[in-house]
C-alpha atoms as a PDB file:
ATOM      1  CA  UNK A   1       0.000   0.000   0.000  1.00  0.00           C
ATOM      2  CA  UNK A   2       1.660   3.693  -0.843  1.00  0.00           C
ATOM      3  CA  UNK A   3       2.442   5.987   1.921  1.00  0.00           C
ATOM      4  CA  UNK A   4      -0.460   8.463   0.716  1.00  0.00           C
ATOM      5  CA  UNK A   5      -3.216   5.859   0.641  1.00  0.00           C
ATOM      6  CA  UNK A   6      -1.877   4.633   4.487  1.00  0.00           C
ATOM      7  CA  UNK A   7      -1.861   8.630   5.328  1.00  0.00           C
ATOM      8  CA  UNK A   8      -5.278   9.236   3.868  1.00  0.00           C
ATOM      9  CA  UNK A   9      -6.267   5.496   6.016  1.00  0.00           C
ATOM     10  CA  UNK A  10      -4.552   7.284   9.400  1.00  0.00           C
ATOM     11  CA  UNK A  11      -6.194  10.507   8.655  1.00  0.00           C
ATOM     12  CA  UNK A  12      -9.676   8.845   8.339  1.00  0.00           C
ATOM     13  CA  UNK A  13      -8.940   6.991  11.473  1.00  0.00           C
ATOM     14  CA  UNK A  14      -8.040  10.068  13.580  1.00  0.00           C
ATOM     15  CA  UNK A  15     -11.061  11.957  12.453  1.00  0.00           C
ATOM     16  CA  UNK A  16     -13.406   8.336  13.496  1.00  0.00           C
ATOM     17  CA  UNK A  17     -11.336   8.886  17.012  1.00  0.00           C
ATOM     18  CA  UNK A  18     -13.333  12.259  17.553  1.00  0.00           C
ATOM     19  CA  UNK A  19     -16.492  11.638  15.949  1.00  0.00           C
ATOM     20  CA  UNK A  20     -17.102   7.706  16.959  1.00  0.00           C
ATOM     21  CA  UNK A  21     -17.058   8.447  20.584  1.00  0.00           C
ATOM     22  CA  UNK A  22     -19.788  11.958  20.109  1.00  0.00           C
ATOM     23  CA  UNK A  23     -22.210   8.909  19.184  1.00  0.00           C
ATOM     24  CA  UNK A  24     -21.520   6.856  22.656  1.00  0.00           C
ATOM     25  CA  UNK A  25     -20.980   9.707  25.035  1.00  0.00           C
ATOM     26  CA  UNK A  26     -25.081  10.696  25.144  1.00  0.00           C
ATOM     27  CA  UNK A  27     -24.841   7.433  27.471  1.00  0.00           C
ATOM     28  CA  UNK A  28     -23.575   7.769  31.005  1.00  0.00           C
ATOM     29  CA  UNK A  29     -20.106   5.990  31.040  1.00  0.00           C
ATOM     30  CA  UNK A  30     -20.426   5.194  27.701  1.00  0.00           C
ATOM     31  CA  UNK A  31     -16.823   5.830  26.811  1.00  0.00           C
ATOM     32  CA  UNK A  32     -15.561   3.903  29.530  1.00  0.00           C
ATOM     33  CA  UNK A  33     -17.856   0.761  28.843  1.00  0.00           C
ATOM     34  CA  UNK A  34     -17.987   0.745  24.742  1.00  0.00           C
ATOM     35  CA  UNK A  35     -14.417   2.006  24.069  1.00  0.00           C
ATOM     36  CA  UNK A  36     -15.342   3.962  21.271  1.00  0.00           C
ATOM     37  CA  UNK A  37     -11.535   5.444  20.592  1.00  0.00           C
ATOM     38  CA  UNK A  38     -10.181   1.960  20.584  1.00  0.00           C
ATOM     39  CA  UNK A  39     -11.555   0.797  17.668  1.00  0.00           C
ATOM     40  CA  UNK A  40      -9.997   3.438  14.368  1.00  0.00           C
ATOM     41  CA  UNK A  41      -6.484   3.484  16.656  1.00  0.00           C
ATOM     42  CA  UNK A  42      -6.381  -0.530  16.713  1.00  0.00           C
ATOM     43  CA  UNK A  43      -7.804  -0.680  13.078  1.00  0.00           C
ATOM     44  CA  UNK A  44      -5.238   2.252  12.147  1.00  0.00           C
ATOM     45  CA  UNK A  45      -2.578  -0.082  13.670  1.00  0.00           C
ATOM     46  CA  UNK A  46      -3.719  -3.358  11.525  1.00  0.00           C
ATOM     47  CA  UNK A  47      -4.147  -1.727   8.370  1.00  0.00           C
ATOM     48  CA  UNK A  48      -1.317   1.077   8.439  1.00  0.00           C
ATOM     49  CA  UNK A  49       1.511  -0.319  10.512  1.00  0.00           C
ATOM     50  CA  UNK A  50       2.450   0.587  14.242  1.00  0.00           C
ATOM     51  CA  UNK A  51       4.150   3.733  13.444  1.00  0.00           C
ATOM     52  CA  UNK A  52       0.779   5.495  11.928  1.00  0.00           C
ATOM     53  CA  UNK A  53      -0.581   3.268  14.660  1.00  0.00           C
ATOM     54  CA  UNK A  54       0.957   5.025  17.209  1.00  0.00           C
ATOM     55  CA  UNK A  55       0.599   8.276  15.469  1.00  0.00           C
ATOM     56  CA  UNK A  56      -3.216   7.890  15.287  1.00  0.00           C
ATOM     57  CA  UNK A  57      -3.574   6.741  18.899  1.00  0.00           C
ATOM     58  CA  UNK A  58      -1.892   9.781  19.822  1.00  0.00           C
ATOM     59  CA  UNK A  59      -3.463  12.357  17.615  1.00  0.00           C
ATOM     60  CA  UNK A  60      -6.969  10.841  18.034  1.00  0.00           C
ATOM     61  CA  UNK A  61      -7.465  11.430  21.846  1.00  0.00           C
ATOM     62  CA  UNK A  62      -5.614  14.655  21.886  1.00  0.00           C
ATOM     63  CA  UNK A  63      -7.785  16.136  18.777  1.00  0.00           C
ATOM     64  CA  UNK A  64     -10.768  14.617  20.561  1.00  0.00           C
ATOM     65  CA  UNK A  65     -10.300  16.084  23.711  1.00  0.00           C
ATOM     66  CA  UNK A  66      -9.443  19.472  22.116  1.00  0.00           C
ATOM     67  CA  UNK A  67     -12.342  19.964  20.071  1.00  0.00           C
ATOM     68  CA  UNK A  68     -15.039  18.134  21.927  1.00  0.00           C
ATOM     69  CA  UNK A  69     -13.520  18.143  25.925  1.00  0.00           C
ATOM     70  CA  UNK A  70     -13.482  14.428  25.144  1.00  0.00           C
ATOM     71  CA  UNK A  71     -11.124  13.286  27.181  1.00  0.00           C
ATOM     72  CA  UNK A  72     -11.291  15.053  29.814  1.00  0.00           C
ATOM     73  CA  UNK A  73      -7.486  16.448  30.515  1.00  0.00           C
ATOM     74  CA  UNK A  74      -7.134  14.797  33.507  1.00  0.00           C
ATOM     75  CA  UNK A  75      -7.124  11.346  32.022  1.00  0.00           C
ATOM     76  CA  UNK A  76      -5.924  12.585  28.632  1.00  0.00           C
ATOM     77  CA  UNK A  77      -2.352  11.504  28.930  1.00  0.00           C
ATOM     78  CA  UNK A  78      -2.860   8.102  30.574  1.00  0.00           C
ATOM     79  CA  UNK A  79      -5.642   7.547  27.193  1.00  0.00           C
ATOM     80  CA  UNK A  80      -2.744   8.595  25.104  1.00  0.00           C
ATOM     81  CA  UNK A  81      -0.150   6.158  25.987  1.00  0.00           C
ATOM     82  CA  UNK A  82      -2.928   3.347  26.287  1.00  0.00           C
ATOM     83  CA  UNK A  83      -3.764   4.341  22.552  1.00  0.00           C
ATOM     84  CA  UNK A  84      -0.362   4.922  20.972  1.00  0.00           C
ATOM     85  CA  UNK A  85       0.112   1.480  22.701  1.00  0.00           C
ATOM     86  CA  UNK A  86      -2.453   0.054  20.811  1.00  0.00           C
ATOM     87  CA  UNK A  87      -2.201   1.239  17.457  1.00  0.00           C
ATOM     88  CA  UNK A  88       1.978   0.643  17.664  1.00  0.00           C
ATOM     89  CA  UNK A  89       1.074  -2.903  18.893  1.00  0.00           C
ATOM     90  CA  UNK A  90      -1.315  -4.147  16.742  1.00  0.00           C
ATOM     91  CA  UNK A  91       0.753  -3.283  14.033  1.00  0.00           C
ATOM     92  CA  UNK A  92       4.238  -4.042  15.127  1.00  0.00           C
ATOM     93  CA  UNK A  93       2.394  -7.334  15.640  1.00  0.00           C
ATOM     94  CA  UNK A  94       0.189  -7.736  12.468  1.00  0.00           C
ATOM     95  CA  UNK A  95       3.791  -7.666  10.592  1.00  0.00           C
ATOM     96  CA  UNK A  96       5.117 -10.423  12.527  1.00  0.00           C
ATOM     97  CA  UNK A  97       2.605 -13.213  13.025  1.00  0.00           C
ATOM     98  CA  UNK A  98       2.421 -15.073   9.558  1.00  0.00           C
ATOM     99  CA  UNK A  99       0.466 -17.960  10.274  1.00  0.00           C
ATOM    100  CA  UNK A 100      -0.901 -18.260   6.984  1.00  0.00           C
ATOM    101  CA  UNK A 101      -4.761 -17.326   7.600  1.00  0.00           C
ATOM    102  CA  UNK A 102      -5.897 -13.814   7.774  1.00  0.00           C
ATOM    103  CA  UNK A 103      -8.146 -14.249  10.674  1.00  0.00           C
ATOM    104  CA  UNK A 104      -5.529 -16.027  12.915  1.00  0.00           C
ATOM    105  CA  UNK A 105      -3.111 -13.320  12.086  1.00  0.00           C
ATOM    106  CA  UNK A 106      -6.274 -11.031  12.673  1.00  0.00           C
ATOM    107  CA  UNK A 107      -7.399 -12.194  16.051  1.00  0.00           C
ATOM    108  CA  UNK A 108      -3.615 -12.475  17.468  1.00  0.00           C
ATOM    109  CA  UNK A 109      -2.345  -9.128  16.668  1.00  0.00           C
ATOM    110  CA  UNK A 110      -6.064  -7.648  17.866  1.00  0.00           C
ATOM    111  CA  UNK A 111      -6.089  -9.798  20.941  1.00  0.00           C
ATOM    112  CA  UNK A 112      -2.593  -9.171  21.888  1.00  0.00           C
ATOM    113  CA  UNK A 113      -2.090  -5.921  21.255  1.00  0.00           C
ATOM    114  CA  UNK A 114      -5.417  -5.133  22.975  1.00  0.00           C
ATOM    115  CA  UNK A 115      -3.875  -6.820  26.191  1.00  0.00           C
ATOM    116  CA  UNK A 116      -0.410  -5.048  25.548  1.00  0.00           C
ATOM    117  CA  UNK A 117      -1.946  -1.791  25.785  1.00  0.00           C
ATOM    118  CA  UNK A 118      -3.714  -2.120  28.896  1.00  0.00           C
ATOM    119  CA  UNK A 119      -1.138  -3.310  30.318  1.00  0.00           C
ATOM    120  CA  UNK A 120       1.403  -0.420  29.631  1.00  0.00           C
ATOM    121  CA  UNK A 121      -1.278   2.073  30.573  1.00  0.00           C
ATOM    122  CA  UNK A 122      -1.830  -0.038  34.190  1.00  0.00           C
ATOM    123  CA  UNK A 123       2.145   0.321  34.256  1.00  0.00           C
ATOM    124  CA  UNK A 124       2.192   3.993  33.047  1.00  0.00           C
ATOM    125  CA  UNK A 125      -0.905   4.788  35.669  1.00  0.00           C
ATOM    126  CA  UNK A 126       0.393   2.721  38.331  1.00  0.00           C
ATOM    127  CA  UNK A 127       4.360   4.893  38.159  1.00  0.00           C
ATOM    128  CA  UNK A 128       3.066   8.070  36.551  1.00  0.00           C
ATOM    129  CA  UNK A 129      -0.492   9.505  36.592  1.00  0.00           C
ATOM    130  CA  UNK A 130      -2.273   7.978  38.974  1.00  0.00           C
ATOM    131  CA  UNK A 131       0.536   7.327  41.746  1.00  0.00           C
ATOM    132  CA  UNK A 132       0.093   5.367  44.379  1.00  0.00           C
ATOM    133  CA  UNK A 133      -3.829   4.999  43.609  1.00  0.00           C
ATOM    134  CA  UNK A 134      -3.660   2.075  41.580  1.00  0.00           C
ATOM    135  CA  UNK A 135      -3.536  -1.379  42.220  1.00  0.00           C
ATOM    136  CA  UNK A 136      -3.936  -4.511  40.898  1.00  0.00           C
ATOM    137  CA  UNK A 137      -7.939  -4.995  41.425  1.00  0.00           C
ATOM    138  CA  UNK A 138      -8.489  -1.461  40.577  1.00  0.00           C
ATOM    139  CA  UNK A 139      -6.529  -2.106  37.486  1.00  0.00           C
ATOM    140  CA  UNK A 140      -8.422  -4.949  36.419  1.00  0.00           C
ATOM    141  CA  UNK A 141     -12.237  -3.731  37.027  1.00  0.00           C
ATOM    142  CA  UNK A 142     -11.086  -0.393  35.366  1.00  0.00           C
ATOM    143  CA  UNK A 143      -9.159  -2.135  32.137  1.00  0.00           C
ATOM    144  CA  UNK A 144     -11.452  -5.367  31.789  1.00  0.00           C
ATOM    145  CA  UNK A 145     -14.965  -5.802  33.477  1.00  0.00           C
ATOM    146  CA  UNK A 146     -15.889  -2.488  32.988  1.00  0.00           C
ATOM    147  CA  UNK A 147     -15.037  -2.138  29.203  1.00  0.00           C
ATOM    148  CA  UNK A 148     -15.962  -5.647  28.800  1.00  0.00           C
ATOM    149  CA  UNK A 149     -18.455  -4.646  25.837  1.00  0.00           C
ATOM    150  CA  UNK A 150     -16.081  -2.614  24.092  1.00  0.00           C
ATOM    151  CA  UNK A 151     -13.901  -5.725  24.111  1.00  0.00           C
ATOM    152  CA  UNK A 152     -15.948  -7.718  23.081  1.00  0.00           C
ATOM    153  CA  UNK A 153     -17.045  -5.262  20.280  1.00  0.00           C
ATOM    154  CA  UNK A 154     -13.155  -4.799  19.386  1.00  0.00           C
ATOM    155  CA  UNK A 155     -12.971  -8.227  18.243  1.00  0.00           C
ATOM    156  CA  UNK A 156     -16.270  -8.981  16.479  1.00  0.00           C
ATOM    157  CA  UNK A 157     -16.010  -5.753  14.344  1.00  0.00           C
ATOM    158  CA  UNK A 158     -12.729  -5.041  13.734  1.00  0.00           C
ATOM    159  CA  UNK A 159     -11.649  -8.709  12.087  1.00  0.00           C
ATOM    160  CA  UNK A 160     -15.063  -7.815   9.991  1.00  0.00           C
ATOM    161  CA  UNK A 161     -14.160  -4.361   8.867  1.00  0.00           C
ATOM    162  CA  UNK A 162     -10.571  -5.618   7.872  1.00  0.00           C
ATOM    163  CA  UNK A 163     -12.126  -8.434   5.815  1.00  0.00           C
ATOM    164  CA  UNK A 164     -15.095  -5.657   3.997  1.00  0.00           C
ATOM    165  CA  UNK A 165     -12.010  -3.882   3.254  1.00  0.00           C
ATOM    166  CA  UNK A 166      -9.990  -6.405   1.741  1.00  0.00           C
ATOM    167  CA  UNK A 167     -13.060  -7.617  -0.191  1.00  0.00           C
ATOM    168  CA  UNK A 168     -13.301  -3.828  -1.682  1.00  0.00           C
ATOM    169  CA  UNK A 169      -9.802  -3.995  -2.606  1.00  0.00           C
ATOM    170  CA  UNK A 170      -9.291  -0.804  -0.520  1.00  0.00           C
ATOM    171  CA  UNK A 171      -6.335  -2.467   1.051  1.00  0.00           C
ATOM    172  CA  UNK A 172      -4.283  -5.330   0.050  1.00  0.00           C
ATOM    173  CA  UNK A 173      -5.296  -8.960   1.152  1.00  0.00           C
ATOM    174  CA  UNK A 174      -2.683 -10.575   3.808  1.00  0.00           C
ATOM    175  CA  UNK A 175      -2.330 -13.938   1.422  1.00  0.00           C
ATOM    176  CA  UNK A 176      -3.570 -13.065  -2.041  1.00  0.00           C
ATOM    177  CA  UNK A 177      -4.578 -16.216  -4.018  1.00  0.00           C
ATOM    178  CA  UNK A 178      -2.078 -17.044  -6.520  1.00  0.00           C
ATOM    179  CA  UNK A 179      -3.714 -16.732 -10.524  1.00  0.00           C
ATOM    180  CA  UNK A 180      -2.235 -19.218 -11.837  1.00  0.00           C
END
């Protein structure tokens, strides 16, 4: 894929970081429950690479939060580095699983980067912005039970929207079929 058409893909997924969430956040909690950001910075990550990953999960919160107060700036920079995580993971990953079917590769870079990021924004919350507050159970309602649905939306969707895309030949299949 040509650096424009991934820059056009990041750009795209940057603006879906600030509108997406406008949708959830007429629900109480909503953000915190559905995850709303998570799913153009972990797509961005997938289809673009970890470096426009972790450009769009960095970009994405920070023009969200400046235009809409979404983030709030309190837990801005603790959403940044769980982002950038994600979208640097997922495609840091994506490049090195090859197991030879698209949904494998799919479901392992989603699931692990997913899991990567929460845990280096525990770690980064637990040293940095939330000091001495955190701990392990807090940690875990706060980065699993309570988003559980956004989770669980994460990884029915995205593996979909991936697939509609590669079916549109708007990005490049993982293991094109041979015409012989």
């Amino acid at each position: 894929m040509s650096k424009v058409k991934k820059s056009i893909i990041t750009a795209i997924c940057i603006a879906l970081c600030v509108v997406l969430p406008l949708a959830f956040h007429s629900v109480p909690n909503a953000g915190s429950i559905f995850c709303p950001m998570h799913i153009p910075v972990l797509l961005c990550g997938l289809i673009c690479g970890g470096p426009l990953g972790l450009l769009c999960g960095l970009a994405g919160p920070l023009l969200s939060s400046l235009m809409t107060g979404m983030p709030p700036a309190a837990i801005l920079p603790a959403m940044m580095v769980e982002l950038a995580a994600y979208g640097l993971l997922a495609g840091l990953i994506m490049k090195l699983v090859r197991t030879g079917s698209a949904y494998a590769d799919l479901y392992i870079s989603l699931a692990a980067a997913m899991l990567g990021g929460r845990i280096l924004s525990g770690i980064a919350k637990a040293l940095i912005f939330a000091k001495g507050t955190m701990s392990m159970s807090v940690w875990a309602s706060s980065y699993f039970v309570t988003s559980l649905p956004g989770i669980i939306i994460q990884l029915a969707i995205i593996p979909s929207l991936v697939f509609t895309l590669m079916k549109a030949n708007l990005i490049p299949e993982r293991y094109p079929k041979s015409c012989e």
